[in-house]
Protein backbone atom coordinates (compact mmCIF):
# COMPACT_ATOMS: atom_id res chain seq x y z
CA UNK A 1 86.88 27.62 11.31
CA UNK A 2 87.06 27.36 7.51
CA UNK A 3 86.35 31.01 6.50
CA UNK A 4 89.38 31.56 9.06
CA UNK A 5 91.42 28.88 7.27
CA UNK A 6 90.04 30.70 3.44
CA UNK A 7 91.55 34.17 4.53
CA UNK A 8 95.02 32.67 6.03
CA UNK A 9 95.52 31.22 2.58
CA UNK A 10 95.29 34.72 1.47
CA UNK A 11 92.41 34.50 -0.72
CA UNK A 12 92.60 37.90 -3.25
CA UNK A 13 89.67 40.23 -3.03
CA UNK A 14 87.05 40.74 -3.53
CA UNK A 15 86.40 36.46 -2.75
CA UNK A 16 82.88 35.35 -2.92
CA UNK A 17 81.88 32.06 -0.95
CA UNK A 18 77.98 30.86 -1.47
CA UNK A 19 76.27 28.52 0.79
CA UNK A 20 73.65 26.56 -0.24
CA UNK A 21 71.51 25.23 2.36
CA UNK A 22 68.77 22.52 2.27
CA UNK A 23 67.75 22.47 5.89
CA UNK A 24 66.80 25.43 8.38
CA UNK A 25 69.64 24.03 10.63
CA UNK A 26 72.15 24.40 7.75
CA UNK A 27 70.73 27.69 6.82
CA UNK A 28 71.17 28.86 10.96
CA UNK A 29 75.01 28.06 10.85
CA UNK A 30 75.72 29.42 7.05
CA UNK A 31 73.88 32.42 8.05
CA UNK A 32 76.73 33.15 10.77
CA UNK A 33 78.85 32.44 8.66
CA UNK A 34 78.12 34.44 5.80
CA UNK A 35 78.05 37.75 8.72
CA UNK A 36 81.17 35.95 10.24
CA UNK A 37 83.41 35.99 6.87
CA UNK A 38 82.77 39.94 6.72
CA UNK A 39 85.33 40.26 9.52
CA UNK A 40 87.78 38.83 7.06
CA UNK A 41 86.71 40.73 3.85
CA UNK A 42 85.33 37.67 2.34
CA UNK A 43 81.76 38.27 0.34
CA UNK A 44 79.64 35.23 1.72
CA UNK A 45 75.36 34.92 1.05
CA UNK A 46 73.46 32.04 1.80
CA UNK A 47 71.36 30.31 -0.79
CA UNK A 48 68.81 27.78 -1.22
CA UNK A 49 69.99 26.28 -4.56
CA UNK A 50 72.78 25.38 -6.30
CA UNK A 51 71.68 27.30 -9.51
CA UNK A 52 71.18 30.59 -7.48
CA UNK A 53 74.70 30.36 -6.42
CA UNK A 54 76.41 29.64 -9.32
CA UNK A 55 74.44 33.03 -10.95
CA UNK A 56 75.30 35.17 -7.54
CA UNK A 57 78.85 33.81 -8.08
CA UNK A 58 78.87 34.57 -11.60
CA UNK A 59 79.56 30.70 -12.69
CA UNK A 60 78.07 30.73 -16.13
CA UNK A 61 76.77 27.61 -17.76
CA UNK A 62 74.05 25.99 -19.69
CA UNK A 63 71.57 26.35 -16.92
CA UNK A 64 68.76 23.72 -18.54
CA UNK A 65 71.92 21.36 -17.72
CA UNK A 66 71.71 21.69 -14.14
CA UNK A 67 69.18 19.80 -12.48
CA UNK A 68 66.06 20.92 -9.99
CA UNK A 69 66.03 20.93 -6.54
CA UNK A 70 63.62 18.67 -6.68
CA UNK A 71 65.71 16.49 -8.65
CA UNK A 72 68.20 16.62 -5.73
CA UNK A 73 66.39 15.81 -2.70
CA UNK A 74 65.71 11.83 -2.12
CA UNK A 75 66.17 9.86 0.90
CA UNK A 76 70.20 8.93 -0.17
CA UNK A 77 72.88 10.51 2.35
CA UNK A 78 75.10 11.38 -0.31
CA UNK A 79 71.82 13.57 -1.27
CA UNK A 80 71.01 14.59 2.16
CA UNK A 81 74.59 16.89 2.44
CA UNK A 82 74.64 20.46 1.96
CA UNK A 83 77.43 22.02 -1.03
CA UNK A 84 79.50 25.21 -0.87
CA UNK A 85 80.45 26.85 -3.86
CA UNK A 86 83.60 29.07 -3.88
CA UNK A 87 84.65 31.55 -6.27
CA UNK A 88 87.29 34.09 -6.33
């Protein structure tokens, strides 16, 4: 499992992962995820936008740059995927 493969790298704490789910499937699995990297120290929280992660994560940027959710979602695959953001 990845959060497995995040602490065996020896990832310093405190490391913060964010999920960002755009489906209630996606949201199920992150969601044991985000309990399941606990058991490794790692800081994990599901989200439902990109923006909301990058603040929880403390990514700062010009946030009029980044575009809606809305502006994500079309009918495209490449779309369709979820994203991860890590920081440490």
């Amino acid at each position: 499992m990845a959060i497995e493969e995040i602490h065996s790298l020896g990832a310093p704490p405190p490391f913060k992962i964010a999920f960002v789910a755009y489906t209630l499937p996606e949201y199920a699995v992150y969601h044991f995820a985000e309990h399941y990297a606990e058991k490794f120290g790692i800081v994990a929280k599901v989200l439902v936008s990109i923006r909301d992660a990058k603040d929880w994560l403390g990514v700062r940027e010009d946030l009029r740059a980044l575009p809606r959710r809305d502006e994500l979602i079309d009918a495209s695959p490449s779309r369709a995927r979820s994203r991860s953001l890590v920081n440490t």
